[in-house]
PDB file of N, CA and C in Angstrom:
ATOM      1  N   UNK A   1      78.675 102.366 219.681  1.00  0.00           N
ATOM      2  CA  UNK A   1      77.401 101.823 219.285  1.00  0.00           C
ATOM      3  C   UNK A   1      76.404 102.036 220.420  1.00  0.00           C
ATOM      4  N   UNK A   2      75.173 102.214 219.556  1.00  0.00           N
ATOM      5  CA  UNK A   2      74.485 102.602 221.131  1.00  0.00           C
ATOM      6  C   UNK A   2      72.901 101.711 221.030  1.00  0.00           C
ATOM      7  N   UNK A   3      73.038 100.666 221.667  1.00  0.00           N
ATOM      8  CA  UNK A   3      72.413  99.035 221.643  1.00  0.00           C
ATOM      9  C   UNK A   3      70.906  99.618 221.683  1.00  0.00           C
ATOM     10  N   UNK A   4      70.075 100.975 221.957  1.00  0.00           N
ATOM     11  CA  UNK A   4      68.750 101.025 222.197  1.00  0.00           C
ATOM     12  C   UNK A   4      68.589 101.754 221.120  1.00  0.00           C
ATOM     13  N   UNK A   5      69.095 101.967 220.161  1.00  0.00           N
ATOM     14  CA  UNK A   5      68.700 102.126 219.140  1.00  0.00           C
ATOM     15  C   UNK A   5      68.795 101.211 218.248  1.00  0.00           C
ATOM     16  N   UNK A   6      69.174 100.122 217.886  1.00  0.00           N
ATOM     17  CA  UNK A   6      69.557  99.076 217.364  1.00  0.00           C
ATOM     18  C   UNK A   6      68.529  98.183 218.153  1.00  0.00           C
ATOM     19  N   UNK A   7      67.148  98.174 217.728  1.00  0.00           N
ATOM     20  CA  UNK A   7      66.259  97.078 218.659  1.00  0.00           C
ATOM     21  C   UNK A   7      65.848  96.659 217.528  1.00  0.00           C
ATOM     22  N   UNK A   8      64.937  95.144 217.618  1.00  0.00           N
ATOM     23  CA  UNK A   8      63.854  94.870 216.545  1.00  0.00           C
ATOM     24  C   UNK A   8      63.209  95.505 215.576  1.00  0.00           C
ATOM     25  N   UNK A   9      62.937  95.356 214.860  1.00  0.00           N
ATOM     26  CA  UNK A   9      61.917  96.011 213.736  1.00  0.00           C
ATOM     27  C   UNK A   9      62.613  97.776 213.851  1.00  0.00           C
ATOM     28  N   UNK A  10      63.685  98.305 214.493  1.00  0.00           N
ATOM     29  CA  UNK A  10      64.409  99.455 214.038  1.00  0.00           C
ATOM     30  C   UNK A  10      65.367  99.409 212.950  1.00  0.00           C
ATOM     31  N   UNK A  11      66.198 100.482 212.475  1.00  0.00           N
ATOM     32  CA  UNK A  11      67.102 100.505 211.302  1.00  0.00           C
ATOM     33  C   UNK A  11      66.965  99.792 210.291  1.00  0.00           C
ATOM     34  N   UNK A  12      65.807 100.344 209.628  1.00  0.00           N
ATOM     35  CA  UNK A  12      65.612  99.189 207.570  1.00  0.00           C
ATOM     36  C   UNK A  12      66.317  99.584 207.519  1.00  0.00           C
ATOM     37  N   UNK A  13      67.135  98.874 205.911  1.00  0.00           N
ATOM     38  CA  UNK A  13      68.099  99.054 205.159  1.00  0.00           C
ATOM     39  C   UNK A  13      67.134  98.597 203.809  1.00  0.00           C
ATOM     40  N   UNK A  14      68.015  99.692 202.672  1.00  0.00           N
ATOM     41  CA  UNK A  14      67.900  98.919 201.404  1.00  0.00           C
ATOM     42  C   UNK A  14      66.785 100.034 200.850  1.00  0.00           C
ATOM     43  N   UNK A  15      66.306 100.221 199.941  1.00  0.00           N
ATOM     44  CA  UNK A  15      65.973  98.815 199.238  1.00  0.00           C
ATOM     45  C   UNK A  15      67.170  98.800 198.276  1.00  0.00           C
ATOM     46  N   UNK A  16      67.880  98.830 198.473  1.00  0.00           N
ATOM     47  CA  UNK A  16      69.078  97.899 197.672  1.00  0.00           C
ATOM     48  C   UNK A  16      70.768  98.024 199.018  1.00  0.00           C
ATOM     49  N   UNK A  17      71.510  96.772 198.647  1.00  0.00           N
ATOM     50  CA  UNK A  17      72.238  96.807 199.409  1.00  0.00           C
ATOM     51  C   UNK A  17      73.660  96.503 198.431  1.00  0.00           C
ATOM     52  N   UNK A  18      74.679  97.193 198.449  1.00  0.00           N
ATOM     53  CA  UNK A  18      76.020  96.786 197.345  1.00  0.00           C
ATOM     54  C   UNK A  18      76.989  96.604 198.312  1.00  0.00           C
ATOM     55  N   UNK A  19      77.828  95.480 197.379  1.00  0.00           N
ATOM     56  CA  UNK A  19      78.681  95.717 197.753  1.00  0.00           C
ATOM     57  C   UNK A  19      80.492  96.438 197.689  1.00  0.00           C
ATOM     58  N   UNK A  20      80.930  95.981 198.196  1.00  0.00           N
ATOM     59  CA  UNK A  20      82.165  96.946 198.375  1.00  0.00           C
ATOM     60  C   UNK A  20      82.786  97.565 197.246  1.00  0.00           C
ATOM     61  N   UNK A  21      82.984  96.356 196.117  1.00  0.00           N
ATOM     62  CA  UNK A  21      83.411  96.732 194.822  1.00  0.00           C
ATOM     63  C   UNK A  21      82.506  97.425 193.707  1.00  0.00           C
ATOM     64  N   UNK A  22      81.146  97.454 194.472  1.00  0.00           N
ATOM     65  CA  UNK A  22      80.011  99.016 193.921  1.00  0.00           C
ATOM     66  C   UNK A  22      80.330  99.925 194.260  1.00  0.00           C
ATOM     67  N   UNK A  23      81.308 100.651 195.225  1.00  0.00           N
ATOM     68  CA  UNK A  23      81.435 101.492 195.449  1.00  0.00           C
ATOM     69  C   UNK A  23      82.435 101.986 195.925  1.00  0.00           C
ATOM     70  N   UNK A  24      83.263 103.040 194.307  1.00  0.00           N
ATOM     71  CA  UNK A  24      84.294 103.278 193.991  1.00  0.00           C
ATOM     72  C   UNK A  24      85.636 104.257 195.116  1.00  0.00           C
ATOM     73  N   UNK A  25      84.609 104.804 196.084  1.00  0.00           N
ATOM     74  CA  UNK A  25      84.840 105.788 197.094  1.00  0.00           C
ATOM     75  C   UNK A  25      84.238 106.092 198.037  1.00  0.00           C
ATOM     76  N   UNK A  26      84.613 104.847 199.690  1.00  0.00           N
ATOM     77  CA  UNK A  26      83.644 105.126 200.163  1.00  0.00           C
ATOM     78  C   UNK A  26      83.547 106.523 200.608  1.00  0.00           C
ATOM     79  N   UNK A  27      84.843 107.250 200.759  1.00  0.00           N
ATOM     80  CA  UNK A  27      84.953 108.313 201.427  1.00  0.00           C
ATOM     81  C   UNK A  27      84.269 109.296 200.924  1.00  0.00           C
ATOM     82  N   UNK A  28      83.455 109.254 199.709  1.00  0.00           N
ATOM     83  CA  UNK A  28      82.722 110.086 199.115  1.00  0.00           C
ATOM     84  C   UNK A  28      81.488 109.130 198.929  1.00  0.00           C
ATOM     85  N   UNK A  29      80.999 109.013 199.400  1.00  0.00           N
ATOM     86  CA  UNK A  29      79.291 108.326 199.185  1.00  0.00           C
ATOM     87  C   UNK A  29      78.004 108.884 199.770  1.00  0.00           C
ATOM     88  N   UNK A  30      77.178 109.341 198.810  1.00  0.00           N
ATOM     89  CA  UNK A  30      76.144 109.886 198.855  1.00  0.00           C
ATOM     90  C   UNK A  30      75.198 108.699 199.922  1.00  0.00           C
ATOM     91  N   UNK A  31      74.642 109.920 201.228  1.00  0.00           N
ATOM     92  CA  UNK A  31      74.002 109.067 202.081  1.00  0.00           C
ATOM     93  C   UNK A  31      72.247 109.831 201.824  1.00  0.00           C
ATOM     94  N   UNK A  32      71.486 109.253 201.816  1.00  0.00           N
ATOM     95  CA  UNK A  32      69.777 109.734 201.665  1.00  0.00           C
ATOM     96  C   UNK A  32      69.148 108.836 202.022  1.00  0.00           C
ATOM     97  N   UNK A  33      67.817 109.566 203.291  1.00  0.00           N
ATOM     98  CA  UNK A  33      66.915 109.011 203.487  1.00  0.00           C
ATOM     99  C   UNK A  33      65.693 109.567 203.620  1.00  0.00           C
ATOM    100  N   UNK A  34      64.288 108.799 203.032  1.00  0.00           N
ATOM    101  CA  UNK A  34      63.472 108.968 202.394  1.00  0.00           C
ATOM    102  C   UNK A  34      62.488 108.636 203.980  1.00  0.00           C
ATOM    103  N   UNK A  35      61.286 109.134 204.173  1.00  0.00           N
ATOM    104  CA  UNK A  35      60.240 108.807 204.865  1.00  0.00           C
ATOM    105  C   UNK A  35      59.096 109.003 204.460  1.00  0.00           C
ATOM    106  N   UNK A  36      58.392 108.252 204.457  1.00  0.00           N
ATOM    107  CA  UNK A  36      56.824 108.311 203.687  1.00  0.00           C
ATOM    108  C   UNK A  36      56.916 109.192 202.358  1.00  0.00           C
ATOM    109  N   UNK A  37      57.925 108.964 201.281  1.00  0.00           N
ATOM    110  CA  UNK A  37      58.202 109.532 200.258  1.00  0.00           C
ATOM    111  C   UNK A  37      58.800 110.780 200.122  1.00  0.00           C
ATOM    112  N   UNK A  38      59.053 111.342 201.523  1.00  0.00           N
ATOM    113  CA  UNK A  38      59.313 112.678 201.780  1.00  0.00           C
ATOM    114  C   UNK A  38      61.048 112.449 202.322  1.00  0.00           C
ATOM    115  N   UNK A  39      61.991 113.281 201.156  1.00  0.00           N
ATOM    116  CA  UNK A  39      63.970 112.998 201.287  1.00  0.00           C
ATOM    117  C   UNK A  39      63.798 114.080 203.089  1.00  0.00           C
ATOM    118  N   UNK A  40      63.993 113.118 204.087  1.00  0.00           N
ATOM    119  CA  UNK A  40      64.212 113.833 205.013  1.00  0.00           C
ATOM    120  C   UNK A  40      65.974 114.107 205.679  1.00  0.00           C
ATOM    121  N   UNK A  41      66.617 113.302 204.972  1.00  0.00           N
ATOM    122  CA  UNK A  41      68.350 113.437 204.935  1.00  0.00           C
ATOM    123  C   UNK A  41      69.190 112.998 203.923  1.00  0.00           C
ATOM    124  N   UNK A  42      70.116 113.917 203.725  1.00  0.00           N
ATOM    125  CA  UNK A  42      70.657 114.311 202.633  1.00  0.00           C
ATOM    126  C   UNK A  42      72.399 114.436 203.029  1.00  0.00           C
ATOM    127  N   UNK A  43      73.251 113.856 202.670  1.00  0.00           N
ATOM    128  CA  UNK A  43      74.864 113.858 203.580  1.00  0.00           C
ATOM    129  C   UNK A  43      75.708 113.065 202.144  1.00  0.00           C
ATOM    130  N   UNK A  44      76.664 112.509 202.928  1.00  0.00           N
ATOM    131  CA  UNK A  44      78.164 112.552 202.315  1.00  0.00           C
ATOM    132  C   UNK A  44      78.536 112.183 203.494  1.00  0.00           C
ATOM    133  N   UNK A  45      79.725 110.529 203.185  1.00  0.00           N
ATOM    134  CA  UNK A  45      80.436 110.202 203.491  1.00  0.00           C
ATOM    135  C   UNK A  45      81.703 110.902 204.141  1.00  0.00           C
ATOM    136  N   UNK A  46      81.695 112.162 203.151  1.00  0.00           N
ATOM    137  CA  UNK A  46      82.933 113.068 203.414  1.00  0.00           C
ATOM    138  C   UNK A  46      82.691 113.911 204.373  1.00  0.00           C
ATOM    139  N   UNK A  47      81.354 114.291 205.039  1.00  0.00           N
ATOM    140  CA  UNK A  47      81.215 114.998 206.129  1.00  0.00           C
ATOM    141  C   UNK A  47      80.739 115.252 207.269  1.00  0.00           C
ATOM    142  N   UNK A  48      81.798 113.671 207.645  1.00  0.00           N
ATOM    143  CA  UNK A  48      81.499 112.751 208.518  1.00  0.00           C
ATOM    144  C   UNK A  48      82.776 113.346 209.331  1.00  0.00           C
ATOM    145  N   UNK A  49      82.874 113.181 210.915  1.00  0.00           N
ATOM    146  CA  UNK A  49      83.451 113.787 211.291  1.00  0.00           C
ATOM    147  C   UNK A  49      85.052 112.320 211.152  1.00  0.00           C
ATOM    148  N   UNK A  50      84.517 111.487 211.409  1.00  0.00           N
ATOM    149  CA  UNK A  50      85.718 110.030 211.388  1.00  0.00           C
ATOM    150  C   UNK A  50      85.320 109.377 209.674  1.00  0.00           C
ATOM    151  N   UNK A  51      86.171 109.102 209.020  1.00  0.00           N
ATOM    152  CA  UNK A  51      86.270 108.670 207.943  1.00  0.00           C
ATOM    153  C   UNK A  51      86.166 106.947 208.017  1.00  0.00           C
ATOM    154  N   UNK A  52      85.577 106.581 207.088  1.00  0.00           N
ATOM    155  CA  UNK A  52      85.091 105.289 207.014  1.00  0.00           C
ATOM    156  C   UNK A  52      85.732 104.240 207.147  1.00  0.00           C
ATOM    157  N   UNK A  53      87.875 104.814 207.011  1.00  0.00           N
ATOM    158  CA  UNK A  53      88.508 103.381 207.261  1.00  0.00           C
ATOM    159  C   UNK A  53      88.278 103.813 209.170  1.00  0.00           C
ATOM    160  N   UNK A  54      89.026 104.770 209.593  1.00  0.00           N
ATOM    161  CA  UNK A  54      89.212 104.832 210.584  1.00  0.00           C
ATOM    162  C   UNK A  54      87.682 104.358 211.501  1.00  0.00           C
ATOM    163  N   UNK A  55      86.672 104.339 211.140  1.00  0.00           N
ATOM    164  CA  UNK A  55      85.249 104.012 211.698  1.00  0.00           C
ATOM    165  C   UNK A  55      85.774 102.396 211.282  1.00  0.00           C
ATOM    166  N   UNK A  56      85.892 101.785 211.023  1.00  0.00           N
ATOM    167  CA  UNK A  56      86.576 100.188 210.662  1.00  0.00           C
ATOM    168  C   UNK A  56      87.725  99.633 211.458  1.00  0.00           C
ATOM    169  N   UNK A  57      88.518 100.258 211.414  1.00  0.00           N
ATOM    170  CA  UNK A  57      89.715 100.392 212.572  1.00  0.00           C
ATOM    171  C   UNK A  57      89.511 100.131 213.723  1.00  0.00           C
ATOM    172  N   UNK A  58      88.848 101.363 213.928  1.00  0.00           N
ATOM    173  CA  UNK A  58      88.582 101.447 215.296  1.00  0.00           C
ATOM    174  C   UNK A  58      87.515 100.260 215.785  1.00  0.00           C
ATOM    175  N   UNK A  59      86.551  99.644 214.852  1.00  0.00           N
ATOM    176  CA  UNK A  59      85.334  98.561 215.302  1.00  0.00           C
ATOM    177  C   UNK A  59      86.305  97.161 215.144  1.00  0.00           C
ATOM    178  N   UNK A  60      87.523  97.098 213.693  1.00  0.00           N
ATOM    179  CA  UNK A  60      87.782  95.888 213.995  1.00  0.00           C
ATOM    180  C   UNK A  60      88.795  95.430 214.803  1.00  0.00           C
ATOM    181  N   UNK A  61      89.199  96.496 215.593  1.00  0.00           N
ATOM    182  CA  UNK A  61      90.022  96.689 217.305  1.00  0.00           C
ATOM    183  C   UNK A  61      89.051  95.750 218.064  1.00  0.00           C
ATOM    184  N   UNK A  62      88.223  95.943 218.404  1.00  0.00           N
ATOM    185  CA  UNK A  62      87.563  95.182 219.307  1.00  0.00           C
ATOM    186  C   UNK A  62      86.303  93.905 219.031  1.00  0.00           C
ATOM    187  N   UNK A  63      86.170  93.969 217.614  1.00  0.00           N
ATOM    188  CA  UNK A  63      85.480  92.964 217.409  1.00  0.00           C
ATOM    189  C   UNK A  63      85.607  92.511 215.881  1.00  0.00           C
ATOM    190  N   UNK A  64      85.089  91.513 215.489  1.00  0.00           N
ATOM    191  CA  UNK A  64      85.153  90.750 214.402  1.00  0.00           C
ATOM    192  C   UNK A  64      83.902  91.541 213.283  1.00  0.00           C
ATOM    193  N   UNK A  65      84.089  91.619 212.258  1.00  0.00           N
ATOM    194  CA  UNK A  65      83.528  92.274 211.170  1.00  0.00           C
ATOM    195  C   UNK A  65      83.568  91.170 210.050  1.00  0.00           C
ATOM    196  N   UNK A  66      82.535  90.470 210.258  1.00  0.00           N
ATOM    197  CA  UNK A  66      81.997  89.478 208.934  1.00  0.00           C
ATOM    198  C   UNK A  66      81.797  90.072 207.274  1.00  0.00           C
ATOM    199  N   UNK A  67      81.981  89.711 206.654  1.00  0.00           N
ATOM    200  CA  UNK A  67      81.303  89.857 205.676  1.00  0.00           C
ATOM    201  C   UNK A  67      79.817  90.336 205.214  1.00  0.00           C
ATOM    202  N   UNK A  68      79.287  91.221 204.977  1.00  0.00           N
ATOM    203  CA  UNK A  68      78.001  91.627 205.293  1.00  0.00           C
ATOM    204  C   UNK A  68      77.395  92.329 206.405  1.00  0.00           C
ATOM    205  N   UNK A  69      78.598  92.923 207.045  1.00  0.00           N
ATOM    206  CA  UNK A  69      78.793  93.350 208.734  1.00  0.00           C
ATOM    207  C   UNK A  69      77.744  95.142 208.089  1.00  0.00           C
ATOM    208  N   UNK A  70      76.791  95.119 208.630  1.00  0.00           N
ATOM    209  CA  UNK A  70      76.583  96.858 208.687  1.00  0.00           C
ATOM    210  C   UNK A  70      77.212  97.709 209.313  1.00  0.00           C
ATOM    211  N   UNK A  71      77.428  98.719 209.384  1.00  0.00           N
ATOM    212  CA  UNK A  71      78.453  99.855 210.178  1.00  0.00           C
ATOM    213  C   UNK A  71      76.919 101.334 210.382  1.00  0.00           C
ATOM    214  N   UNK A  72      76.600 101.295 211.516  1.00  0.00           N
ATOM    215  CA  UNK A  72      75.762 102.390 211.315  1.00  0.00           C
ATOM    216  C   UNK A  72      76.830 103.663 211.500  1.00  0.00           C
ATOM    217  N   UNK A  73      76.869 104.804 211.634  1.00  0.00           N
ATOM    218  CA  UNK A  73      77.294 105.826 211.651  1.00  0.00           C
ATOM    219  C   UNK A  73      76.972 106.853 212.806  1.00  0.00           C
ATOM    220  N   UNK A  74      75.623 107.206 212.989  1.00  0.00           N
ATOM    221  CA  UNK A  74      75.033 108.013 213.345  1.00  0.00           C
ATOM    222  C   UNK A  74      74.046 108.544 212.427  1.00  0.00           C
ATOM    223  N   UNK A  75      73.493 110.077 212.956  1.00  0.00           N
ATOM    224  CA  UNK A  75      72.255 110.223 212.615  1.00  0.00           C
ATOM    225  C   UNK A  75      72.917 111.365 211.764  1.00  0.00           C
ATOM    226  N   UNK A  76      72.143 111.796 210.477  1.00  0.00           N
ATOM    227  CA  UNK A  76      73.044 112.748 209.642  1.00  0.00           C
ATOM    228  C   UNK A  76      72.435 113.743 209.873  1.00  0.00           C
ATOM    229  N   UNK A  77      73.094 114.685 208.850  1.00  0.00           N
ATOM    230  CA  UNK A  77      72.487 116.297 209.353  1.00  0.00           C
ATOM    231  C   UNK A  77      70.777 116.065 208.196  1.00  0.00           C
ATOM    232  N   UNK A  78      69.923 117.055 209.036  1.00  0.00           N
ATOM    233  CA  UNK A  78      68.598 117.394 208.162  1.00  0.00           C
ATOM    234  C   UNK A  78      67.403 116.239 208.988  1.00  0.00           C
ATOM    235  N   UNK A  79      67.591 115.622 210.322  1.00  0.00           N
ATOM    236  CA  UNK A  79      66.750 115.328 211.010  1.00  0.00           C
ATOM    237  C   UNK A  79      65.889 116.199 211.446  1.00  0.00           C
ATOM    238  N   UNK A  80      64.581 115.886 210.657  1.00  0.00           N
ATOM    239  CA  UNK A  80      63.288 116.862 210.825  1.00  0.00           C
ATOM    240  C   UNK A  80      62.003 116.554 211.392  1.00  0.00           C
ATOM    241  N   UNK A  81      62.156 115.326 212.349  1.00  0.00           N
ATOM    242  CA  UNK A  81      60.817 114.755 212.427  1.00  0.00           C
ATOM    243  C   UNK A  81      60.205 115.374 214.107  1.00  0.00           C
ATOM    244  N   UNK A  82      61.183 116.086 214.790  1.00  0.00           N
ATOM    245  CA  UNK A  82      60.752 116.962 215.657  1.00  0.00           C
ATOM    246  C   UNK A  82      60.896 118.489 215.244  1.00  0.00           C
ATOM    247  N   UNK A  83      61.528 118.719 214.659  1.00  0.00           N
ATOM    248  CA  UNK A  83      61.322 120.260 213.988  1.00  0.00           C
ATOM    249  C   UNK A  83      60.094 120.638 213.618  1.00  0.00           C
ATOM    250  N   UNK A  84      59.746 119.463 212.465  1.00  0.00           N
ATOM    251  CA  UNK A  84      58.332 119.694 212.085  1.00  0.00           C
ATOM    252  C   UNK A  84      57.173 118.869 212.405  1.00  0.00           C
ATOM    253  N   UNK A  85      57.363 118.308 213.448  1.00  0.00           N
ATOM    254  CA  UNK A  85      56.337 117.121 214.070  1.00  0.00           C
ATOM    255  C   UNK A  85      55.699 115.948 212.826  1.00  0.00           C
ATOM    256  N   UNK A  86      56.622 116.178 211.673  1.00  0.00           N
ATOM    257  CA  UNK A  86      56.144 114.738 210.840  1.00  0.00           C
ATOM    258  C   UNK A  86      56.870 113.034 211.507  1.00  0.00           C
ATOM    259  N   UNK A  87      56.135 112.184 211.295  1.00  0.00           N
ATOM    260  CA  UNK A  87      56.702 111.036 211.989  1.00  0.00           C
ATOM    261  C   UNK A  87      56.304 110.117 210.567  1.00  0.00           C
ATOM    262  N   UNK A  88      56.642 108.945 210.711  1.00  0.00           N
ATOM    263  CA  UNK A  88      56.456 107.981 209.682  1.00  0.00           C
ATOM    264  C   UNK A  88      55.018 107.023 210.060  1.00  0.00           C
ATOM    265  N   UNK A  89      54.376 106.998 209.182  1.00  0.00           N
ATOM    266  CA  UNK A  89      52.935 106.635 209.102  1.00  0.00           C
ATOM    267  C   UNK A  89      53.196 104.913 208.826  1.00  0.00           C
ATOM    268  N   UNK A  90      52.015 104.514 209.796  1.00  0.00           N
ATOM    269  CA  UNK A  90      51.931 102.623 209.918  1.00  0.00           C
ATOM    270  C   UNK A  90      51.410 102.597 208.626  1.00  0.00           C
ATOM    271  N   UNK A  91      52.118 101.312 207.664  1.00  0.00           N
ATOM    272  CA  UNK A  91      51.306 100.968 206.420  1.00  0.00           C
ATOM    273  C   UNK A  91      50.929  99.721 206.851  1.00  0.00           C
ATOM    274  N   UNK A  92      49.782  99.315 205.558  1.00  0.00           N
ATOM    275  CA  UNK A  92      49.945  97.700 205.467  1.00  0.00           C
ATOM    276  C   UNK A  92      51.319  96.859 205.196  1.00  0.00           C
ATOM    277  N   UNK A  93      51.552  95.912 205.901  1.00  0.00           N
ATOM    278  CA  UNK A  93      52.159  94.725 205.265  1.00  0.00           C
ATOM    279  C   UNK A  93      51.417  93.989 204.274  1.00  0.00           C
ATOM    280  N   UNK A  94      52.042  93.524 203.300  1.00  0.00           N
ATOM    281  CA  UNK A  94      51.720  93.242 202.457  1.00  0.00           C
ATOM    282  C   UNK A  94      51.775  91.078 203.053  1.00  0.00           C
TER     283      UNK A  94
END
């Protein structure tokens, strides 16, 4: 885990969050993320280099995993926001 990326107001989640028994395989789960409406990553569970029990294993070796525990991963393939100098634009809060 790497704690400076994991700060305040970093890593949304959602807009929807399921749980475990939503999802039939984690080892196959479609991962996508969207920025200012624009799909900037596109992956699979499956091509991940550590598989999702062993990423569990290995975290609940050394620490406790609640119920509702997030597991980040890393960053997937198709990070484009220095390739193509787009960044994510300040909106209103509502």
């Amino acid at each position: 885990m790497v704690p400076r990326q994991i700060a305040d107001t970093f890593a949304p989640l959602g807009p929807v969050i399921v749980t475990r028994d939503e999802i039939p395989d984690p080892q196959n789960l479609a991962l996508k993320a969207w920025v200012n409406g624009d799909l900037r990553q596109c992956s699979n569970t499956a091509d991940h280099i550590f598989s999702v029990v062993d990423l569990i294993v290995f975290l609940s070796g050394s620490t406790t995993l609640p119920a509702g525990t997030a597991i980040f991963t890393g960053t997937l393939p198709g990070l484009a926001s220095r390739a193509h100098r787009r960044f994510i634009s300040r909106r209103a809060t509502p």
